[in-house]
C-alpha atoms as a PDB file:
ATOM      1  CA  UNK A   1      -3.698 -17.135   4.231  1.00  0.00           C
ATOM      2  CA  UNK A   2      -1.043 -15.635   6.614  1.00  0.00           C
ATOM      3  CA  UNK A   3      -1.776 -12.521   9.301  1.00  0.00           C
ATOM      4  CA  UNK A   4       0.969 -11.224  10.934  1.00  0.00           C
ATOM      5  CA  UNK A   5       0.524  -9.117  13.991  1.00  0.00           C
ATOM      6  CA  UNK A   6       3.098  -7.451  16.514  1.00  0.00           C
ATOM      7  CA  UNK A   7       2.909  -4.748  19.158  1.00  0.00           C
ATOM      8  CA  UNK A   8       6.284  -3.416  20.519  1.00  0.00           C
ATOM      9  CA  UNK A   9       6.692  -1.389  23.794  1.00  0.00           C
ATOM     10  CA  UNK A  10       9.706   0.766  23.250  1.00  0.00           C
ATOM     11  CA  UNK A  11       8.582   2.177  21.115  1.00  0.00           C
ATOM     12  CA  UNK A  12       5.306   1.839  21.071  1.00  0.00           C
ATOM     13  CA  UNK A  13       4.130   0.614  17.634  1.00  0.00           C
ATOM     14  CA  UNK A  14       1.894  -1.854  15.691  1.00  0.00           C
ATOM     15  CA  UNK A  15       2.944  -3.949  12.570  1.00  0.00           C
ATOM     16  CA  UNK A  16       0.208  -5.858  10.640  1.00  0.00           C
ATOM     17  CA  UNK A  17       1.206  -7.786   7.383  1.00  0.00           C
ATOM     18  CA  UNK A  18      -1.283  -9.716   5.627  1.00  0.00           C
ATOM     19  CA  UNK A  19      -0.978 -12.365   2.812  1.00  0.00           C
ATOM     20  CA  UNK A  20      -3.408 -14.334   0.946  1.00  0.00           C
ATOM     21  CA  UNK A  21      -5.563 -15.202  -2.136  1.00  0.00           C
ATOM     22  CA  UNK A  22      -8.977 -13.302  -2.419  1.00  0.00           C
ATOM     23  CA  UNK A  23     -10.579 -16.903  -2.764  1.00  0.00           C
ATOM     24  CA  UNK A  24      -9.520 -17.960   0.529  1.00  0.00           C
ATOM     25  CA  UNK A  25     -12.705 -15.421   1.460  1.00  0.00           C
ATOM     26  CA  UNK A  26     -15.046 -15.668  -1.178  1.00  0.00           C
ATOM     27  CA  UNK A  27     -15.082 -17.577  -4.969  1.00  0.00           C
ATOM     28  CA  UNK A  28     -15.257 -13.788  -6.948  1.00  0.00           C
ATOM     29  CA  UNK A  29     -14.139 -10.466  -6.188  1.00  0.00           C
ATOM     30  CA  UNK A  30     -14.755  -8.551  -9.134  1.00  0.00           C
ATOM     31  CA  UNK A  31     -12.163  -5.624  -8.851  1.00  0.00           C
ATOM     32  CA  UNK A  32     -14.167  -3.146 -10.720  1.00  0.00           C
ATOM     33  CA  UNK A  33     -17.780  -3.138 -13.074  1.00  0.00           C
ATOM     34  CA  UNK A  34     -18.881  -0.978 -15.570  1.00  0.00           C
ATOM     35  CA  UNK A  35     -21.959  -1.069 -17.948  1.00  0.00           C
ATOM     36  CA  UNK A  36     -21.672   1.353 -21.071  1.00  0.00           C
ATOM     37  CA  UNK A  37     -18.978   3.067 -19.341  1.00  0.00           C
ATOM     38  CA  UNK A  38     -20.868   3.384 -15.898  1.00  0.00           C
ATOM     39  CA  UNK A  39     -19.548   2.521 -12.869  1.00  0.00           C
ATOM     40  CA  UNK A  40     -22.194  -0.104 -11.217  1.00  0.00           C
ATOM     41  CA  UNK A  41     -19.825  -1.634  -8.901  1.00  0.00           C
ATOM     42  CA  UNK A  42     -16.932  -3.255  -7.758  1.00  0.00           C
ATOM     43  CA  UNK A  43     -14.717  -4.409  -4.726  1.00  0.00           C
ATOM     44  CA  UNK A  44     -12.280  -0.777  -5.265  1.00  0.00           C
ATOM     45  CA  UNK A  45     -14.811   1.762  -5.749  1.00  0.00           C
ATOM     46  CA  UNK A  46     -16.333   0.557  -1.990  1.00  0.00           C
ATOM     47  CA  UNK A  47     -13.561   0.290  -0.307  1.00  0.00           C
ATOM     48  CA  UNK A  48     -11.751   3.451  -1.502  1.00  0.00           C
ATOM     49  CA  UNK A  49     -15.135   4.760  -0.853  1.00  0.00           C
ATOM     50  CA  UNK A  50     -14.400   5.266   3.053  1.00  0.00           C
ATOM     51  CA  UNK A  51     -17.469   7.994   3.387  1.00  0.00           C
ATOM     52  CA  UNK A  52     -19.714   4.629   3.013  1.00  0.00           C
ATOM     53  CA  UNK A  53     -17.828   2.896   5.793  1.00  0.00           C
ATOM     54  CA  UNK A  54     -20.134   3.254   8.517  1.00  0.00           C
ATOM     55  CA  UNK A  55     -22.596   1.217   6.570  1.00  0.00           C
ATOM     56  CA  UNK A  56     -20.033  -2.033   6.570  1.00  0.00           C
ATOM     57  CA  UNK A  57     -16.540  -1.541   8.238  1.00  0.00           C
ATOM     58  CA  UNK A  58     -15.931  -2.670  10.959  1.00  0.00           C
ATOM     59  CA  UNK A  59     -16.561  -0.558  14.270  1.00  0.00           C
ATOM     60  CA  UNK A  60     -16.373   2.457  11.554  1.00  0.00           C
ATOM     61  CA  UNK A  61     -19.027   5.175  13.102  1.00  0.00           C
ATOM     62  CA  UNK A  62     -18.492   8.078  11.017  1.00  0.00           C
ATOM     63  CA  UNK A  63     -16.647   9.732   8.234  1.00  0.00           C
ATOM     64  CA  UNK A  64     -16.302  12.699   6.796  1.00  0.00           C
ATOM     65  CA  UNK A  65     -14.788  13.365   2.992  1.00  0.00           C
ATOM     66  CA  UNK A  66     -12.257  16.568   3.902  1.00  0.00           C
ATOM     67  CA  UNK A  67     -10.948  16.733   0.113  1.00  0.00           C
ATOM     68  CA  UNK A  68     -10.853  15.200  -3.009  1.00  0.00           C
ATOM     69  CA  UNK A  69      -6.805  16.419  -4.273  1.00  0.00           C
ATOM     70  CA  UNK A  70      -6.980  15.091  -7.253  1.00  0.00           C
ATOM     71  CA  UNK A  71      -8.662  11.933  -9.508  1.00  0.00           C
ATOM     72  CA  UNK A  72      -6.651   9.416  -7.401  1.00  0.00           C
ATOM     73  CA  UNK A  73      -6.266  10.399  -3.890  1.00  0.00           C
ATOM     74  CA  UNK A  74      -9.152  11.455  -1.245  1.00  0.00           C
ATOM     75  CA  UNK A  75      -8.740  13.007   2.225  1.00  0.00           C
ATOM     76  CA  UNK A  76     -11.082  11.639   4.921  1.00  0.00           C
ATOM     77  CA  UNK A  77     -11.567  11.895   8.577  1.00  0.00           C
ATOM     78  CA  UNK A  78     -12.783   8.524   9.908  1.00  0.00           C
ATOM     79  CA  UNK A  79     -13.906   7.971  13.593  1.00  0.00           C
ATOM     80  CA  UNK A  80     -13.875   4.501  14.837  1.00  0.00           C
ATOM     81  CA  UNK A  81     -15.124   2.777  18.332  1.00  0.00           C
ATOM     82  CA  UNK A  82     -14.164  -0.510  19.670  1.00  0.00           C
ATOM     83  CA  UNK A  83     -15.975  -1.519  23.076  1.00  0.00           C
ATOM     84  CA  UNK A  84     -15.643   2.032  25.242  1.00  0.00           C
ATOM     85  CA  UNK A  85     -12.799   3.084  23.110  1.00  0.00           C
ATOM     86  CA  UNK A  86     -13.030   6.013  20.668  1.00  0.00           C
ATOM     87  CA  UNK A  87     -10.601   6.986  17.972  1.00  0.00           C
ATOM     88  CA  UNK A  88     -10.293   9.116  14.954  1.00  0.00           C
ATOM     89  CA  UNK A  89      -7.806   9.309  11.608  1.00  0.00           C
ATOM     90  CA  UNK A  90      -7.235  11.847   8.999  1.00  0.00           C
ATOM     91  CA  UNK A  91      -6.148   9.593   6.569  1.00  0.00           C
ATOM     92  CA  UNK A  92      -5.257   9.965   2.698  1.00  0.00           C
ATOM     93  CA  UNK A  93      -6.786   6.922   0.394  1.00  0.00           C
ATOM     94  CA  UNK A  94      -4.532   6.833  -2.545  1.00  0.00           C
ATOM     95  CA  UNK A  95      -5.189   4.429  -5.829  1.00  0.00           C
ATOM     96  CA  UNK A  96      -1.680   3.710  -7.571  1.00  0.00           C
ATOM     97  CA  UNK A  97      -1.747   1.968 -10.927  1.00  0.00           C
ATOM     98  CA  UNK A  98       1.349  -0.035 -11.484  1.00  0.00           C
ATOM     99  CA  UNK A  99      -0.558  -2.922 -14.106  1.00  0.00           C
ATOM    100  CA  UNK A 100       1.300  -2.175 -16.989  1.00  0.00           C
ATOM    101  CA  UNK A 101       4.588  -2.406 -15.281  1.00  0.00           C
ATOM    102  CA  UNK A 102       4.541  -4.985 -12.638  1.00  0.00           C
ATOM    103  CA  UNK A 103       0.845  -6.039 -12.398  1.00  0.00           C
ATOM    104  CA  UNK A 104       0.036  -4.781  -9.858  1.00  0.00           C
ATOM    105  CA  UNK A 105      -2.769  -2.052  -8.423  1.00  0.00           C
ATOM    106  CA  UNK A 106      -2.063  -0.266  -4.860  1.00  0.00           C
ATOM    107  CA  UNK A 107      -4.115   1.264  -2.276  1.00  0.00           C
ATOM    108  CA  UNK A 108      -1.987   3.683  -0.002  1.00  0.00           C
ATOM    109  CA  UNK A 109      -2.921   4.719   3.460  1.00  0.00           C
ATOM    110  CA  UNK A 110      -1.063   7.890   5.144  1.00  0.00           C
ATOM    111  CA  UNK A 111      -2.564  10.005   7.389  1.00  0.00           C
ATOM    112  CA  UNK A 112      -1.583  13.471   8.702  1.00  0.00           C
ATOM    113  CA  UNK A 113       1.272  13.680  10.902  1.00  0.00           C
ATOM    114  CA  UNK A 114       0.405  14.083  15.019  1.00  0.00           C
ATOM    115  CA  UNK A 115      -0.069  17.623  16.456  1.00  0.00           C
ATOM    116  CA  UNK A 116      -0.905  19.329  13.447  1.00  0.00           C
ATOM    117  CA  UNK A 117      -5.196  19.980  14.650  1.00  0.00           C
ATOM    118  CA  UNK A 118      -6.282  23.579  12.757  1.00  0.00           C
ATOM    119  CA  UNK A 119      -3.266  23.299  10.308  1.00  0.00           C
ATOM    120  CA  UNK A 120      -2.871  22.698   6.680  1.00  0.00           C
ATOM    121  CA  UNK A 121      -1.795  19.815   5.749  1.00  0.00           C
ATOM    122  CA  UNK A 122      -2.067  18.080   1.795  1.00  0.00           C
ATOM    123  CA  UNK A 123      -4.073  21.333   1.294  1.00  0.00           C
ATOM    124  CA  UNK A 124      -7.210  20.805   3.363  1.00  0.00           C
ATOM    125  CA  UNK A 125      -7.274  22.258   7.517  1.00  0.00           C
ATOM    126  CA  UNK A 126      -6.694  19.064   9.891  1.00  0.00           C
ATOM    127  CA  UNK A 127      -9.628  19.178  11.889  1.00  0.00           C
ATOM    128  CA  UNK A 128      -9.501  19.074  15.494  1.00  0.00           C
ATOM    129  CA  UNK A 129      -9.778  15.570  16.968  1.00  0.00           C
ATOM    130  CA  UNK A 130     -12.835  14.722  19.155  1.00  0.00           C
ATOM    131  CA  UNK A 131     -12.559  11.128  20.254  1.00  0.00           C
ATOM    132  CA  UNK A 132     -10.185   9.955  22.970  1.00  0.00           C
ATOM    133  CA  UNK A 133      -7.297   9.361  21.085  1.00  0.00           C
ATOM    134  CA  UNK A 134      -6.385  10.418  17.010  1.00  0.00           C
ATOM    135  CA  UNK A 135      -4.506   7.595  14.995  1.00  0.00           C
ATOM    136  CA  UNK A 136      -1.465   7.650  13.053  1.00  0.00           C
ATOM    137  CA  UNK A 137      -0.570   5.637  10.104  1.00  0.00           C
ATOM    138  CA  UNK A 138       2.993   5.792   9.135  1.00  0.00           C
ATOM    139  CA  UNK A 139       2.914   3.361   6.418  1.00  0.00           C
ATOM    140  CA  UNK A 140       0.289   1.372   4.614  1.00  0.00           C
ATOM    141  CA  UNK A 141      -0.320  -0.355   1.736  1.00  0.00           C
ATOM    142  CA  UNK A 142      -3.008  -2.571   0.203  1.00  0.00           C
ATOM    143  CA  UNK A 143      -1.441  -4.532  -2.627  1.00  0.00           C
ATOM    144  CA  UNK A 144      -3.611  -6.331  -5.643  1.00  0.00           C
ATOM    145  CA  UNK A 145      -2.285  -8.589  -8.119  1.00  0.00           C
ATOM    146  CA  UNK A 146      -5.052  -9.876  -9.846  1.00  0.00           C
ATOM    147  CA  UNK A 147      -4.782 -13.209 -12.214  1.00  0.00           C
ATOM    148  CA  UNK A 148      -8.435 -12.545 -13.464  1.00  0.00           C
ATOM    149  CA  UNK A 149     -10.783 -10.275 -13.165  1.00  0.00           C
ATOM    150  CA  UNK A 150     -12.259 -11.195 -10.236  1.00  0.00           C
ATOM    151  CA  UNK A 151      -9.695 -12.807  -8.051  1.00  0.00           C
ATOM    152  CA  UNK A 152      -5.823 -12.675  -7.572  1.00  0.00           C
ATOM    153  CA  UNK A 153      -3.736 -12.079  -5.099  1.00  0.00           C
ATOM    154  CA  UNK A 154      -3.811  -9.767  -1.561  1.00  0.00           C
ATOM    155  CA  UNK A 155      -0.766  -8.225   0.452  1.00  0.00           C
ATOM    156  CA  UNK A 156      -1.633  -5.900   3.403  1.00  0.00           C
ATOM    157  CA  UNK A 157       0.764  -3.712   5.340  1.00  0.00           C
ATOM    158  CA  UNK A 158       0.295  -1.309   7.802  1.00  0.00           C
ATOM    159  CA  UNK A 159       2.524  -0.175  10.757  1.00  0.00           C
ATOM    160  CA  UNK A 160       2.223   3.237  13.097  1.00  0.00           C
ATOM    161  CA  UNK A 161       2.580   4.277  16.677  1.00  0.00           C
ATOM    162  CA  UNK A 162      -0.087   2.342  19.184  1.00  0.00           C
ATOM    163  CA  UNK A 163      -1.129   5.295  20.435  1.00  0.00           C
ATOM    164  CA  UNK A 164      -4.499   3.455  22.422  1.00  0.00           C
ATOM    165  CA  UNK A 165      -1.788   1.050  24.260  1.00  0.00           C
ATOM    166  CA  UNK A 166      -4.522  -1.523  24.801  1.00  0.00           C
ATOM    167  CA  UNK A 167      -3.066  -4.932  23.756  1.00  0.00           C
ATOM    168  CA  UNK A 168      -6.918  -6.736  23.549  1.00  0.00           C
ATOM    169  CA  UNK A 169      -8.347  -4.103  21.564  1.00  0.00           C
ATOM    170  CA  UNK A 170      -5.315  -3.820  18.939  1.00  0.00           C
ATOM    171  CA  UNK A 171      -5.364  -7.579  18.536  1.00  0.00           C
ATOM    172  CA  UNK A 172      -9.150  -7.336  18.366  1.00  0.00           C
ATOM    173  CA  UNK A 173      -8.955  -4.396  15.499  1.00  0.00           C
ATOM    174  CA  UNK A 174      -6.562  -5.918  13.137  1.00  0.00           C
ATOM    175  CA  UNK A 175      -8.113  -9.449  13.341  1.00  0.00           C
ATOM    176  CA  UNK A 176     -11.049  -8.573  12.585  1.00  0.00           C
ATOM    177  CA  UNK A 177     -10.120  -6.227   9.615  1.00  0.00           C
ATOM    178  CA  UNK A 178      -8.019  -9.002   8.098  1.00  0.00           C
ATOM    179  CA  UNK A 179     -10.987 -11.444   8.085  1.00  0.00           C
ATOM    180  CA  UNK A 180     -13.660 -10.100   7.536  1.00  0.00           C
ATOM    181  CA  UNK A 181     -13.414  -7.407   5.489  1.00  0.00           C
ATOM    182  CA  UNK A 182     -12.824  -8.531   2.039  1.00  0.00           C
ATOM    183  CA  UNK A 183     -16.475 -10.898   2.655  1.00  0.00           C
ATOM    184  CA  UNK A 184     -18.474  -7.619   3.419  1.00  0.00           C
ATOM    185  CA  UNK A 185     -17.076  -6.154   0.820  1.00  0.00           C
ATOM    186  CA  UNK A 186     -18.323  -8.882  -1.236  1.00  0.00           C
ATOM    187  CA  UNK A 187     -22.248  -8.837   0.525  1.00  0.00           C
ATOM    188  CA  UNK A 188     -21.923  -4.960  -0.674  1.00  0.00           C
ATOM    189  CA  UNK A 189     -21.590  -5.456  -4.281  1.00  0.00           C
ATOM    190  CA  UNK A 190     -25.164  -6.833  -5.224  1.00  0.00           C
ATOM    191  CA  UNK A 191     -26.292  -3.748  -3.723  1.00  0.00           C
ATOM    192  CA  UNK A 192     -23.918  -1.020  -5.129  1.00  0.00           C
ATOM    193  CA  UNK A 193     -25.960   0.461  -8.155  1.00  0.00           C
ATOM    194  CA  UNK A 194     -28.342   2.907  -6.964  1.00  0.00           C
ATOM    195  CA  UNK A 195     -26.942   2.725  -3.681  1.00  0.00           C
ATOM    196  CA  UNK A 196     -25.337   6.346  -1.883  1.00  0.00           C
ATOM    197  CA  UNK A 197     -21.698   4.639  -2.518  1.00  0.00           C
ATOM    198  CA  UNK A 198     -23.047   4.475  -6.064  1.00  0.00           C
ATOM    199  CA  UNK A 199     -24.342   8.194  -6.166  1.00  0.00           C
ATOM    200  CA  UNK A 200     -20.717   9.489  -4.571  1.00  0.00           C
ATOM    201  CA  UNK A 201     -19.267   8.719  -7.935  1.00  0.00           C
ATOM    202  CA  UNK A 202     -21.980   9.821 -10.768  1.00  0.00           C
ATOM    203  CA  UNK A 203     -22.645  13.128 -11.779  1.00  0.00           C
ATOM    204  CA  UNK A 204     -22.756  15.891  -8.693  1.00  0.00           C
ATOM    205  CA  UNK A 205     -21.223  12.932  -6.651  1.00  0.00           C
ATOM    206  CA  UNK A 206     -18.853  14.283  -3.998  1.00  0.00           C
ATOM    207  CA  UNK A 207     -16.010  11.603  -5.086  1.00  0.00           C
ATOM    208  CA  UNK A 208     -17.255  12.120  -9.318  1.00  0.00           C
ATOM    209  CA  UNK A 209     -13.655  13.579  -9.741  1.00  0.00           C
ATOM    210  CA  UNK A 210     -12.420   9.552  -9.351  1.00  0.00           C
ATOM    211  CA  UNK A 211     -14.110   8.430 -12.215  1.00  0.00           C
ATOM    212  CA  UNK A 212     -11.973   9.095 -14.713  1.00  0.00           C
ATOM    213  CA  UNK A 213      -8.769   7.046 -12.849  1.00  0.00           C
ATOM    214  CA  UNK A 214     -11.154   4.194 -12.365  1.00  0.00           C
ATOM    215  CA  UNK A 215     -11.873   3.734 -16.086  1.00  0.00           C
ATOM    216  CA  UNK A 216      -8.427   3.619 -16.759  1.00  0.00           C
ATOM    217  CA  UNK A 217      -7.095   1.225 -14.201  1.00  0.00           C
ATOM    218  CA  UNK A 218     -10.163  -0.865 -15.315  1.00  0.00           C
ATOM    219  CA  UNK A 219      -8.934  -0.880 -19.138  1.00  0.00           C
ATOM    220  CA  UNK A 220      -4.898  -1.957 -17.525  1.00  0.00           C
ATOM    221  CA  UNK A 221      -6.463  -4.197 -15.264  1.00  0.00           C
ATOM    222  CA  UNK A 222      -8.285  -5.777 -18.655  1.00  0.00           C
ATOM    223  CA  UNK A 223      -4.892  -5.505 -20.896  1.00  0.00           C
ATOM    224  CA  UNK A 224      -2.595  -7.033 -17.840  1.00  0.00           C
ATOM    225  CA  UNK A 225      -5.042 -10.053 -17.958  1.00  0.00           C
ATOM    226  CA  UNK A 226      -5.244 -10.519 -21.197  1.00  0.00           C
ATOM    227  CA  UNK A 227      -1.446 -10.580 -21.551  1.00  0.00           C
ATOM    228  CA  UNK A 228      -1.169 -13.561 -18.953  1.00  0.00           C
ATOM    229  CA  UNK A 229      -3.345 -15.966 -21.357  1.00  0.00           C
ATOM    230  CA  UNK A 230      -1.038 -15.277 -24.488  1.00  0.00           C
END
C-alpha cells in the first residue's frame, strides 16, 4: 500500500494519491450484493451513500442529500469537524462504469466552485455555508479494478485548494481517510439490510433513483470477471 500526501504554500493546495489492494485492509470487499434483484448490500452502495456518513466516516457530522440529477450522480452537502475545526462541502458523488472497456468502475468527487452560496449550480441552489471554512475539491477520483468480486485493486486521487491552512489537521484528515476507511466500510456491511442506508435505496428511498445504475454495473462487474478466467 502507498499514500501519498503533499501540501504546497504558493499556492495553497493539497494532493493525496493513494494506491493499494483492498486485501491489504480486509480479506473481502464485496463490491455490490443483491438477492432476487434486491440490493442487500455492498462496499459502493455505502460509500456513495454519503447521507449515512455520520454513522461511520470519519469526523463526518452531518449531511444533507441536495439532489439526486440523475441514476448515477447525487448532490450532497457534507459538514465535517476535526478537533475545533469545522468545515463543509457541496460535493457531487458520481458512479462511472468503464468495466466493459477497461475494467474498471469510478467514483468522481467535484464539488461546487467557491463563492457561488444562494446560486444554481448542477441544477440545485448552493446553500449557504455555516461552518468556519467551505471545501473545495478540484479533482477526485476513486478508482476500482476488481479481479473478483470481492477484492481488486484501489487508486485514490484527490487534490484542491487548502483552504483550512492547518498542516496537523490536513495530515491528520487524509491519513486517516486512507486507512481506515475501506475497514469501516467493511464492519458496515453485516448490518446494511434493513438498515436506513438500506431504506435510502428501496422503494420511496430518497437515493431509489440509483438503483437501476447499480444493477447494471453489478451485471459488468459479473461479465468483466468472468472474462478474466477464460
Amino acid at each position: 500500500m502507498g499514500i501519498f500526501l503533499k501540501l504546497t504554500t504558493k499556492p495553497s493546495k493539497y494532493f493525496v494519491k493513494m494506491d493499494c489492494m483492498y486485501s491489504d485492509f480486509v480479506p473481502s470487499f464485496p463490491f455490490f450484493a443483491f438477492e432476487e434483484g434486491r440490493l442487500v448490500g455492498g462496499a459502493m452502495p455505502i460509500f456513495i451513500n454519503c447521507l449515512r456518513w455520520p454513522s461511520w466516516y470519519p469526523f463526518c457530522k452531518q449531511a444533507e442529500v441536495l439532489g439526486v440529477l440523475s441514476e448515477t450522480q447525487v448532490v450532497y452537502q457534507i459538514t465535517f469537524k476535526i478537533g475545533f475545526i469545522t468545515a463543509d462541502v457541496v460535493m457531487l458523488v458520481a458512479m462511472v462504469d468503464r468495466l466493459l472497456e477497461d475494467g474498471t468502475y469510478l467514483t468522481v468527487l467535484a464539488s461546487a466552485p467557491p463563492g457561488i452560496d444562494g446560486q444554481q449550480w448542477l441544477g440545485i441552489t448552493v446553500p449557504p455555508c455555516k461552518t468556519m471554512v467551505r471545501e473545495v475539491v478540484d479533482a477526485a477520483v476513486l478508482k476500482c479494478k476488481p479481479d473478483r468480486l470481492d477484492g481488486g485493486q484501489l487508486t485514490f486521487y484527490i487534490e484542491g485548494p487548502e483552504e483550512i491552512g492547518i498542516e496537523w489537521v490536513a495530515k491528520l484528515y487524509w491519513k486517516t481517510c486512507c486507512t481506515k476507511v475501506v475497514p469501516l466500510i467493511a464492519k458496515q456491511l453485516p448490518h446494511f439490510r434493513g438498515s436506513d442506508a438500506d431504506r435510502d435505496y428501496q422503494e420511496g428511498g430518497v437515493l431509489r433513483r440509483l438503483l437501476p445504475a447499480m444493477v447494471r454495473i453489478e451485471a459488468n462487474m459479473r461479465t468483466y470477471i468472468a472474462s478474466l478466467q477464460r
